[in-house]
N, C-alpha and C. Protein backbone atom coordinates (compact mmCIF):
# COMPACT_ATOMS: atom_id res chain seq x y z
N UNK A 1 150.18 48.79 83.98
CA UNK A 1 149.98 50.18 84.01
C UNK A 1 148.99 50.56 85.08
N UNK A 2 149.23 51.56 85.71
CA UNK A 2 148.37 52.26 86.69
C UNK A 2 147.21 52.87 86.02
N UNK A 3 146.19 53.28 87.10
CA UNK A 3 145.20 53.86 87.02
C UNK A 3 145.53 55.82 86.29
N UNK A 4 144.72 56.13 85.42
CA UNK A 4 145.34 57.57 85.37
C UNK A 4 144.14 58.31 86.43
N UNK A 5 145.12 59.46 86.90
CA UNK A 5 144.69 60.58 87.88
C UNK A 5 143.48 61.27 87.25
N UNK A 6 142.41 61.16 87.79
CA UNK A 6 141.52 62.24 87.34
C UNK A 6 141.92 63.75 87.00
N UNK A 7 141.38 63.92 86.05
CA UNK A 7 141.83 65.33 85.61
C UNK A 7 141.58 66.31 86.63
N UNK A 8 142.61 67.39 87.24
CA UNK A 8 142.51 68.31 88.19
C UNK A 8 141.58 69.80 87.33
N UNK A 9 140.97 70.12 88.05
CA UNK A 9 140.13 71.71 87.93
C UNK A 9 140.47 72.44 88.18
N UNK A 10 140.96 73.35 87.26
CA UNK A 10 141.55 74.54 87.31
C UNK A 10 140.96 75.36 88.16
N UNK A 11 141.37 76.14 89.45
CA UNK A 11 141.34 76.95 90.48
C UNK A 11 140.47 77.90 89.86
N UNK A 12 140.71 78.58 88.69
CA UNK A 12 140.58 79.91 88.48
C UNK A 12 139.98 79.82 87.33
N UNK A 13 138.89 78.99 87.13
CA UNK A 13 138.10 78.38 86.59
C UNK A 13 137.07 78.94 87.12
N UNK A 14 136.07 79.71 85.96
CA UNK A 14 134.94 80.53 86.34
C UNK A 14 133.71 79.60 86.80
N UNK A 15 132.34 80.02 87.04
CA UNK A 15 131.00 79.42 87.44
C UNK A 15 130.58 78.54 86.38
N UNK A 16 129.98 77.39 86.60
CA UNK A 16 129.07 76.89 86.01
C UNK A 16 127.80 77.90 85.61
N UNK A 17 126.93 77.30 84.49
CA UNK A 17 126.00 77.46 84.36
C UNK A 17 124.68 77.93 85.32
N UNK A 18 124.75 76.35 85.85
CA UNK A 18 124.13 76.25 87.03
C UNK A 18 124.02 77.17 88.28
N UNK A 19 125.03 76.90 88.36
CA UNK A 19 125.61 77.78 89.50
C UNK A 19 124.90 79.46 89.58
N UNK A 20 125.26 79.94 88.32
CA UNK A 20 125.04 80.98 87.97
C UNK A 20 123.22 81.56 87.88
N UNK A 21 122.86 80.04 87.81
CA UNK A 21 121.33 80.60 87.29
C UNK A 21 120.82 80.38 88.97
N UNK A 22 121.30 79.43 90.02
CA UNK A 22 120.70 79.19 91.14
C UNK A 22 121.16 80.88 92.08
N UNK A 23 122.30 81.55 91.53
CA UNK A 23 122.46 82.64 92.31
C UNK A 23 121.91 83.41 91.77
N UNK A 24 121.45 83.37 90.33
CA UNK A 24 120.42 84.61 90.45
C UNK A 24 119.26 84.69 90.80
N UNK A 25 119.03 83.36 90.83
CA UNK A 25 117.29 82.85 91.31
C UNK A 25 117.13 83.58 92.83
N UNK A 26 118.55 83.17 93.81
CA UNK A 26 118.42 83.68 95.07
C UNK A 26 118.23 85.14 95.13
N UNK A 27 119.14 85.71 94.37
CA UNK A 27 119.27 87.03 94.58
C UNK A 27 118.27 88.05 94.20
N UNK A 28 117.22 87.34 92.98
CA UNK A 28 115.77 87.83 92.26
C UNK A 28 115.29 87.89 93.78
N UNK A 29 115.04 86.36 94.44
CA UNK A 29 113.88 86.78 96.07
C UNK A 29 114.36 87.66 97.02
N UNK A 30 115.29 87.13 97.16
CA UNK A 30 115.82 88.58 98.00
C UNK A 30 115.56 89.18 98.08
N UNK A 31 115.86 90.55 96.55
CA UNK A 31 115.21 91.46 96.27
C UNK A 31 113.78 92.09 95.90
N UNK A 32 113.31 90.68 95.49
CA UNK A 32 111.59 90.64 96.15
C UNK A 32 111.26 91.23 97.37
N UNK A 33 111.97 90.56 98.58
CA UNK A 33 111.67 90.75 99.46
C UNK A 33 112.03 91.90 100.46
N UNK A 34 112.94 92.47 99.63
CA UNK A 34 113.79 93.40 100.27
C UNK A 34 112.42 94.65 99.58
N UNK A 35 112.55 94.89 98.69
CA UNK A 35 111.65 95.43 97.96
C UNK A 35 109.88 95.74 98.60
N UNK A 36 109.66 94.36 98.80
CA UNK A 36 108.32 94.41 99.47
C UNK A 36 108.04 94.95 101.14
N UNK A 37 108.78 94.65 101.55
CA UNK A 37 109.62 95.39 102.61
C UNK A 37 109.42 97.12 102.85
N UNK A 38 110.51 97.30 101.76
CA UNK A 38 110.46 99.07 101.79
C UNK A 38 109.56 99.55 101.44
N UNK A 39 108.43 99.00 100.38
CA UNK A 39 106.71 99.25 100.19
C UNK A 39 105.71 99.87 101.24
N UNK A 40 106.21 98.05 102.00
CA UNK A 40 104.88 98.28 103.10
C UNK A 40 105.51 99.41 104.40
N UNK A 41 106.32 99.76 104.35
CA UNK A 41 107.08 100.73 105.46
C UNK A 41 106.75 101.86 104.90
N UNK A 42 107.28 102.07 103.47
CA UNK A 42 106.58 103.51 102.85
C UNK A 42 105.01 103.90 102.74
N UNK A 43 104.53 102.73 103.20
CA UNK A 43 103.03 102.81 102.74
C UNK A 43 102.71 103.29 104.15
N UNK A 44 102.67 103.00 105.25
CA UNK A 44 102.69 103.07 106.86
C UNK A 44 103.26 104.31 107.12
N UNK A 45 104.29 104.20 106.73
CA UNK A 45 104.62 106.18 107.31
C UNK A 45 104.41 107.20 106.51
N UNK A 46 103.47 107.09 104.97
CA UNK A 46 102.89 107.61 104.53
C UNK A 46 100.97 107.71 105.35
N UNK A 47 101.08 106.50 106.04
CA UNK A 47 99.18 106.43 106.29
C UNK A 47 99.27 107.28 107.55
N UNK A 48 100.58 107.18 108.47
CA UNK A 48 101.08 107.71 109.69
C UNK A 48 101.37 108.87 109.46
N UNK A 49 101.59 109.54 108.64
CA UNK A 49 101.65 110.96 108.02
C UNK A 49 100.55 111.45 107.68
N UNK A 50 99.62 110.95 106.99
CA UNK A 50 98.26 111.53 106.43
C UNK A 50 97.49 111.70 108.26
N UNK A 51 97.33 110.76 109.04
CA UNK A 51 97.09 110.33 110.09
C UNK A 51 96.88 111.70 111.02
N UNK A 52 98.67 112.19 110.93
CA UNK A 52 99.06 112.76 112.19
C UNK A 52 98.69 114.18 111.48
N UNK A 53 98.07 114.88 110.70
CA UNK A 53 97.88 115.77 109.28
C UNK A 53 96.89 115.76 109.72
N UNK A 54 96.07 114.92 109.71
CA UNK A 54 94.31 115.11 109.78
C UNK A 54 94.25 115.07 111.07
N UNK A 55 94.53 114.74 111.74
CA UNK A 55 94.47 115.18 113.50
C UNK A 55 94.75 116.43 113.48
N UNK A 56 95.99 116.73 113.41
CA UNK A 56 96.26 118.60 113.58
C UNK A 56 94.89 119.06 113.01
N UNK A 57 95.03 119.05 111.62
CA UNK A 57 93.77 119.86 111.10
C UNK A 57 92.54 120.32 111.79
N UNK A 58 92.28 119.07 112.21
CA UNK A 58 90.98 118.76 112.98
C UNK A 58 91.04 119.45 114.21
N UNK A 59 92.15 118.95 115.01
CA UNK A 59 92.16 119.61 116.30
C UNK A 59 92.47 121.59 116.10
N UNK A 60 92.56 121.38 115.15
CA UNK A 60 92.96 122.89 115.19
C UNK A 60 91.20 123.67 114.69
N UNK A 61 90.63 123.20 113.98
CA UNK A 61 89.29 123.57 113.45
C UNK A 61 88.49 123.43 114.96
N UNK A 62 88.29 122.10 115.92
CA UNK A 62 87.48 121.94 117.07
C UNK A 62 88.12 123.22 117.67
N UNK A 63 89.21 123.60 117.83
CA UNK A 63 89.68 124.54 118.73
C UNK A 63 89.09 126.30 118.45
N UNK A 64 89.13 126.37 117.18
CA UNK A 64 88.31 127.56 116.88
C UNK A 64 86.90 127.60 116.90
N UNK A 65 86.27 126.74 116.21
CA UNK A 65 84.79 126.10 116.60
C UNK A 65 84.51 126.29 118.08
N UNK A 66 84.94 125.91 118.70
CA UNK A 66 84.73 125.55 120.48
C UNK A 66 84.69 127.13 120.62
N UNK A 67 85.76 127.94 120.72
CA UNK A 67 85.89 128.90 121.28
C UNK A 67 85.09 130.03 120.56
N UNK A 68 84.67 129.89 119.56
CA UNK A 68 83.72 131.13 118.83
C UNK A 68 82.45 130.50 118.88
N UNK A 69 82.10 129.35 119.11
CA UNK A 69 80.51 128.88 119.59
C UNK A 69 80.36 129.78 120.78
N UNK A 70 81.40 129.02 122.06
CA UNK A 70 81.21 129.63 123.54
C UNK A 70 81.17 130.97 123.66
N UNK A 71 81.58 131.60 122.65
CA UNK A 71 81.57 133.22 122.43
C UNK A 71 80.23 133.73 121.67
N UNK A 72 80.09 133.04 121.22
CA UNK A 72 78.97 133.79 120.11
C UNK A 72 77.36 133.96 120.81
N UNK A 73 77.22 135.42 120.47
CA UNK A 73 76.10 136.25 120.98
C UNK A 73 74.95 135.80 120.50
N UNK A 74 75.15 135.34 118.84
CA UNK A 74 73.64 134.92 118.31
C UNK A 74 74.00 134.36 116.98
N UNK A 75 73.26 133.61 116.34
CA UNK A 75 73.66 132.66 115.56
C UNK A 75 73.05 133.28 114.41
N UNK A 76 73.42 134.63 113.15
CA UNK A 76 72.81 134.65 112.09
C UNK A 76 72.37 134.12 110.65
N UNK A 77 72.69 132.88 110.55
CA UNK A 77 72.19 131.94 109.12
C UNK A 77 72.70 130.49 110.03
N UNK A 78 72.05 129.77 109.31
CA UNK A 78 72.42 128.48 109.60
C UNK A 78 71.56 127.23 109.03
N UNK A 79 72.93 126.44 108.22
CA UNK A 79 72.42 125.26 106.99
C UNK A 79 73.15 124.03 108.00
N UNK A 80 72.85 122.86 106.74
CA UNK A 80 73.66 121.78 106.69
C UNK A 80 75.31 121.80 106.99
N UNK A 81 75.49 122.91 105.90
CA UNK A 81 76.61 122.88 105.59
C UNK A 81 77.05 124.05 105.49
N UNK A 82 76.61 125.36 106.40
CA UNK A 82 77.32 126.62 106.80
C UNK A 82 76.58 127.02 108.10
N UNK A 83 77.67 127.63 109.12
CA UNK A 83 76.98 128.24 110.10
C UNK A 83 77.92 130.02 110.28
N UNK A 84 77.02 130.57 110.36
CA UNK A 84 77.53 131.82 110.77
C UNK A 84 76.90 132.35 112.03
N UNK A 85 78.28 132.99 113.23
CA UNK A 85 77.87 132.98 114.28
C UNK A 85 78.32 134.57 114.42
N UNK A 86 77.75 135.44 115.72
CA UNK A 86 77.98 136.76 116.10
C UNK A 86 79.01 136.76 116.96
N UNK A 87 80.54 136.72 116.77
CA UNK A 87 81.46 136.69 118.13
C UNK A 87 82.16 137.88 118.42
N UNK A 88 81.92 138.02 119.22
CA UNK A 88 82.50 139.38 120.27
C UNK A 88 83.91 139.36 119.74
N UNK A 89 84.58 141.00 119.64
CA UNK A 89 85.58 140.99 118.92
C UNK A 89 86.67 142.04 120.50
N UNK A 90 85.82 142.55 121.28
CA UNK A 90 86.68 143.14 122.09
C UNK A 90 85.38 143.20 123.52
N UNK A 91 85.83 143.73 124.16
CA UNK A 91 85.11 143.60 125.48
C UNK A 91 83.86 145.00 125.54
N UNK A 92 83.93 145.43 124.60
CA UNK A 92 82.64 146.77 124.60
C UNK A 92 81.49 146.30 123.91
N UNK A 93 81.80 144.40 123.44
CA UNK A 93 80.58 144.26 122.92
C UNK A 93 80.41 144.19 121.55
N UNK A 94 81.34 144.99 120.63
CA UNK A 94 81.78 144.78 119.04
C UNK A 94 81.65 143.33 118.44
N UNK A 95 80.74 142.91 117.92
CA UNK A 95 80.59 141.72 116.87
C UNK A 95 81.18 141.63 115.86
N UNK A 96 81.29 140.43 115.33
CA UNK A 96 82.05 140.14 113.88
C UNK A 96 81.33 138.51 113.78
N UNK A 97 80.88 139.01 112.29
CA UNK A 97 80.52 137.82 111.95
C UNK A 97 81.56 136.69 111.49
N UNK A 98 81.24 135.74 112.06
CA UNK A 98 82.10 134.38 111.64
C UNK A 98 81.46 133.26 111.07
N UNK A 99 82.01 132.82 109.89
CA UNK A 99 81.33 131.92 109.02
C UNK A 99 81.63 130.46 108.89
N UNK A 100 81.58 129.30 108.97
CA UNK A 100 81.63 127.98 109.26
C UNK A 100 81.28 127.57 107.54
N UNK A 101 82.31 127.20 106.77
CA UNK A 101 81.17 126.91 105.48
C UNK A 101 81.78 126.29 104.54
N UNK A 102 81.48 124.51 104.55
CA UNK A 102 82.10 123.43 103.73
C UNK A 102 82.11 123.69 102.17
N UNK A 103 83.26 123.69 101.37
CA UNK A 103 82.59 123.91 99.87
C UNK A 103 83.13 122.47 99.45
N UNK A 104 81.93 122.16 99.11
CA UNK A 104 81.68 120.51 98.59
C UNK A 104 82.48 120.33 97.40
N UNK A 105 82.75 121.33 96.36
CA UNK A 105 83.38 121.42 95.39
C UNK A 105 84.91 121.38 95.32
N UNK A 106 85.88 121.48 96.28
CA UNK A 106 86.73 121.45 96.92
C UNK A 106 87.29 121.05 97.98
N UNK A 107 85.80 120.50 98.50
CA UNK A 107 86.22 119.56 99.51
C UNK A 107 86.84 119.83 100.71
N UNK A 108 86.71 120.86 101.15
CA UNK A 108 87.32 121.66 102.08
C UNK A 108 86.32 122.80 103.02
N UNK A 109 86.52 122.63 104.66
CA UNK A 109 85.87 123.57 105.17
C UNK A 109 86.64 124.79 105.80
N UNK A 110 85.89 126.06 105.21
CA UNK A 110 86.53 127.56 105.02
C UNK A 110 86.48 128.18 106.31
N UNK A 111 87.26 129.05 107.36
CA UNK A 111 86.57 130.07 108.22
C UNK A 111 86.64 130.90 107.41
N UNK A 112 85.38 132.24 107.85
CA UNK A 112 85.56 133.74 106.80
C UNK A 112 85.57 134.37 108.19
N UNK A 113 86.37 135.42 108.25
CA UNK A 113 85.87 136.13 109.13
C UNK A 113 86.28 138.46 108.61
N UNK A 114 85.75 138.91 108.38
CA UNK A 114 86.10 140.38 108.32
C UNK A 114 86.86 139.89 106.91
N UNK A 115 86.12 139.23 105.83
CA UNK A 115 86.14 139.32 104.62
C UNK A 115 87.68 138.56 104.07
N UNK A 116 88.07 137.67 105.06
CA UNK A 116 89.19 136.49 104.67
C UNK A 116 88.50 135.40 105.29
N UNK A 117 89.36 134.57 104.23
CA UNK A 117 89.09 133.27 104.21
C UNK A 117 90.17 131.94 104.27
N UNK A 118 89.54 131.71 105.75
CA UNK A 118 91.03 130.26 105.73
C UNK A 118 90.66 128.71 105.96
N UNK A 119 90.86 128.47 105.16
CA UNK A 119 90.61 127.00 104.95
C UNK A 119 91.50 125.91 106.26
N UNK A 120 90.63 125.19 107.00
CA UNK A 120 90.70 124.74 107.84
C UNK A 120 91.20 123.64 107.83
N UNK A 121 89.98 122.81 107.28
CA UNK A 121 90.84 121.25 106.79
C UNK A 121 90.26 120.76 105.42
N UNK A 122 91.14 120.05 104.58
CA UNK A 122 90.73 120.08 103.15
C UNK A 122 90.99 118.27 103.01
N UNK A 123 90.69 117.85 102.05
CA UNK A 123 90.05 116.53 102.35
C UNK A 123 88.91 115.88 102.30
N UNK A 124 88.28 117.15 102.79
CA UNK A 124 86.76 116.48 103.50
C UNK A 124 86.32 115.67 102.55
N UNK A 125 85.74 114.48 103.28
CA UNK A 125 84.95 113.38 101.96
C UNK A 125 83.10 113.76 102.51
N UNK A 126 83.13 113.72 103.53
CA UNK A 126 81.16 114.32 104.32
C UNK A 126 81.41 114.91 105.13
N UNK A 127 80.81 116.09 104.91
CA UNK A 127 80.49 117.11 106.58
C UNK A 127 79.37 117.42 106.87
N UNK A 128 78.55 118.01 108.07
CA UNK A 128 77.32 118.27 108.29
C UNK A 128 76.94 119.11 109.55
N UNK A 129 76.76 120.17 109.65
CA UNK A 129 75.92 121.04 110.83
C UNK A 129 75.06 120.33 111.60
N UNK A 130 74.61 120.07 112.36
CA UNK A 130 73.02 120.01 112.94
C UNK A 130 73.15 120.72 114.04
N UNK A 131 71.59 121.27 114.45
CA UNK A 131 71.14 122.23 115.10
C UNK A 131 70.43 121.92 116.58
N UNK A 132 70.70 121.90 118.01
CA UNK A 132 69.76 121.39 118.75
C UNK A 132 69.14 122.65 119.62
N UNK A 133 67.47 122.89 119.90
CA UNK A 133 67.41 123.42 121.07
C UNK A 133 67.85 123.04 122.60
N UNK A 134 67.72 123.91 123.37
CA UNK A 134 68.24 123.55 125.09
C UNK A 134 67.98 121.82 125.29
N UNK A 135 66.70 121.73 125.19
CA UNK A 135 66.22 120.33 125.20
C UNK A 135 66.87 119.22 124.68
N UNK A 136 67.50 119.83 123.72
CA UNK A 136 68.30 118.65 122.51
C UNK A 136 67.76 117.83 121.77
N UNK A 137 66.63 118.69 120.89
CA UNK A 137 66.03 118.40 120.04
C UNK A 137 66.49 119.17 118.88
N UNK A 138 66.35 118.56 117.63
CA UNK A 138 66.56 119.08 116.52
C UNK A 138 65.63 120.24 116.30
N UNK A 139 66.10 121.27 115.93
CA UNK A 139 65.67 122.64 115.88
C UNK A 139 66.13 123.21 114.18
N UNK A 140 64.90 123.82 113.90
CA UNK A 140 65.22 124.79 112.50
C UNK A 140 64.62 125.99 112.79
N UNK A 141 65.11 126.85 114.35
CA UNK A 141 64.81 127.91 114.58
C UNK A 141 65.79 128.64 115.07
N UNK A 142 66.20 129.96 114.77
CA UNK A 142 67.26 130.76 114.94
C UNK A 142 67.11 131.04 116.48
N UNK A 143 65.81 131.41 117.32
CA UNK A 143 65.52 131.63 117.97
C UNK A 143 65.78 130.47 119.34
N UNK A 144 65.23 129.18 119.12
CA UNK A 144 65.76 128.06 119.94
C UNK A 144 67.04 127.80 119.59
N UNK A 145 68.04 127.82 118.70
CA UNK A 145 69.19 127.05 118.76
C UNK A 145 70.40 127.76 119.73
N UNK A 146 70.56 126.37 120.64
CA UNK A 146 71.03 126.26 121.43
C UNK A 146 72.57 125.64 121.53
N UNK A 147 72.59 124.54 120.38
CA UNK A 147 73.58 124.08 120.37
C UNK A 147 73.92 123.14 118.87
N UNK A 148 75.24 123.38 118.49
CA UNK A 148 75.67 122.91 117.29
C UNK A 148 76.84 121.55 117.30
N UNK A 149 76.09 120.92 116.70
CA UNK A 149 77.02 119.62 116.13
C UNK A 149 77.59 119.22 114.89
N UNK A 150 78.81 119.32 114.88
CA UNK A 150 79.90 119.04 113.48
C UNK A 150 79.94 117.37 113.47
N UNK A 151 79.94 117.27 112.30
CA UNK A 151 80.38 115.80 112.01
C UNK A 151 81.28 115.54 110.56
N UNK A 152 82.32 115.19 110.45
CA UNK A 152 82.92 115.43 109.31
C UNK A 152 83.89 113.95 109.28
N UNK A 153 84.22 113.93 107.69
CA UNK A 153 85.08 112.69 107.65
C UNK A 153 86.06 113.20 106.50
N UNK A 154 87.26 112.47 107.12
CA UNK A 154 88.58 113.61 105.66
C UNK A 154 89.17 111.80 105.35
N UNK A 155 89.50 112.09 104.33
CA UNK A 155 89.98 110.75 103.91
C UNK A 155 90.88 111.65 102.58
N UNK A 156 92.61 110.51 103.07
CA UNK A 156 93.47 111.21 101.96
C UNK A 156 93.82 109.79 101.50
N UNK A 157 94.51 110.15 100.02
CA UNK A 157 94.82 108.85 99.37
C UNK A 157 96.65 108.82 99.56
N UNK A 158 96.58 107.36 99.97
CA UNK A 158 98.11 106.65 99.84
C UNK A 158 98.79 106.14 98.72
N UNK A 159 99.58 106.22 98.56
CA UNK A 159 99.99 105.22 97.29
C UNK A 159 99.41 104.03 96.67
N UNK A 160 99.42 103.32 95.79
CA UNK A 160 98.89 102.41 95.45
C UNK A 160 97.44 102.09 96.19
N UNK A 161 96.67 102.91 96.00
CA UNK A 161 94.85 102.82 96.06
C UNK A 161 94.75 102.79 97.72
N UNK A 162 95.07 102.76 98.98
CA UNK A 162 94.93 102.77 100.24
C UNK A 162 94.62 104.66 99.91
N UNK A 163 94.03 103.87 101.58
CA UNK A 163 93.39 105.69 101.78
C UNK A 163 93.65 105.71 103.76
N UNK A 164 93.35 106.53 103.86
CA UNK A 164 92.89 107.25 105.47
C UNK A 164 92.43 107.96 105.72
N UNK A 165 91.40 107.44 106.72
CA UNK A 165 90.13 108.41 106.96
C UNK A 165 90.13 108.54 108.43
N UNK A 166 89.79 109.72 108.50
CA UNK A 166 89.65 110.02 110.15
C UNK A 166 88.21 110.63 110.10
N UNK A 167 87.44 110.24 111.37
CA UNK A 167 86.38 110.93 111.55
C UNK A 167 85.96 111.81 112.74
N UNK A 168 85.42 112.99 112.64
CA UNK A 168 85.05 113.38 114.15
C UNK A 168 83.64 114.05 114.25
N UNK A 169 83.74 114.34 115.68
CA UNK A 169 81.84 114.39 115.97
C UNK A 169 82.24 115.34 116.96
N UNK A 170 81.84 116.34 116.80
CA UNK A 170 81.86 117.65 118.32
C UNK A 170 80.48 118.02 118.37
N UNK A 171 80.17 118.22 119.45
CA UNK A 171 79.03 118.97 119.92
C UNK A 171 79.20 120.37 120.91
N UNK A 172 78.74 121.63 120.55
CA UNK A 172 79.17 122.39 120.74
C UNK A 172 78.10 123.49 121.65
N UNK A 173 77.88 123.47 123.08
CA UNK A 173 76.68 124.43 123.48
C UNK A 173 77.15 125.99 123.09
N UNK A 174 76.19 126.97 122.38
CA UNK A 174 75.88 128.47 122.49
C UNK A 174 76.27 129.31 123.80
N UNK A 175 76.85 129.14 124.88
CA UNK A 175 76.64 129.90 126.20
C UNK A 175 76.05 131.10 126.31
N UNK A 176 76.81 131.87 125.59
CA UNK A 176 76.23 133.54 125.44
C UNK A 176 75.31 133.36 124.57
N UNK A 177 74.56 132.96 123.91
CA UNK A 177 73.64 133.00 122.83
C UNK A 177 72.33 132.94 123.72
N UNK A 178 71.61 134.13 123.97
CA UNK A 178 70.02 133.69 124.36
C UNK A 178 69.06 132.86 123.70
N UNK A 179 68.44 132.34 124.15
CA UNK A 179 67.56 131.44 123.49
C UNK A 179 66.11 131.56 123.76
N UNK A 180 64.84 131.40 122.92
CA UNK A 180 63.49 131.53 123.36
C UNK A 180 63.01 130.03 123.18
N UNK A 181 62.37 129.52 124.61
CA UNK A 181 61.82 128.27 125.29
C UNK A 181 60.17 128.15 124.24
């Protein structure tokens, strides 16, 4: 008698066990990785969004700042954390007071001007005034101040505990503002 034929395997004969548990094992990392992936991309063009947000803001606040310092006739109050300046409203000389003024409570710094109020950039985590005479010395006189420096830091939160913070520093001379030496 001959050898008998090993038994043939049916074609259409489903997965092993095995089989089954090694493709899901693959397909679990995969999707690990696929997963971790779309995270760190969402996390980045979320930080690249907060980013490009706090720049505008900012650049848009230096831009009014700049131009109502260089305007302003005389500087009536001035803190840490508010400045109000005299800026010419038409060419006969007409003033309007303009107000510079962080509310810590909200976290946000306000312009006021002719009894509205627009919030500039909100965020803020520290902001701060300081005051210099011509010399560029620190001054707590209405009379010497010559020139004003902003310093502020905005920090927004990302998903899962990341943050972004941008910081800036302007220094700003009075031009029209007389000053006593």
């Amino acid at each position: 008698m001959g050898l008998a034929a090993p038994p043939r395997r049916d074609s259409r004969a489903g997965l092993s066990l095995v089989e089954v548990l090694v493709a899901t094992t693959l397909l679990g990392i995969l999707m690990t990785a696929v997963m971790s992936s779309f995270v760190f991309m969402l996390r980045g063009q979320t930080s690249l969004t907060n980013y490009a947000s706090m720049n505008s803001d900012s650049r848009a606040l230096l831009e009014l700042l700049s131009r109502d310092a260089k305007s302003a006739t005389a500087v009536t109050n001035f803190t840490t954390t508010s400045l109000t300046l005299s800026v010419p409203q038409n060419t006969s000389g007409t003033t309007q007071d303009v107000t510079y003024e962080y509310d810590a409570a909200a976290k946000s710094l306000v312009r006021e001007t002719g009894g509205t109020s627009t919030t500039l950039v909100s965020s803020v985590d520290s902001f701060s005034f300081r005051y210099f005479n011509s010399n560029n010395a620190t001054t707590t006189s209405l009379a010497e101040l010559k020139q004003v420096q902003l310093s502020l830091r905005i920090v927004r939160s990302i998903a899962f505990a990341y943050s972004s913070q941008y910081v800036i520093s302007a220094q700003y001379t009075l031009r029209a503002k007389p000053t006593a030496h």
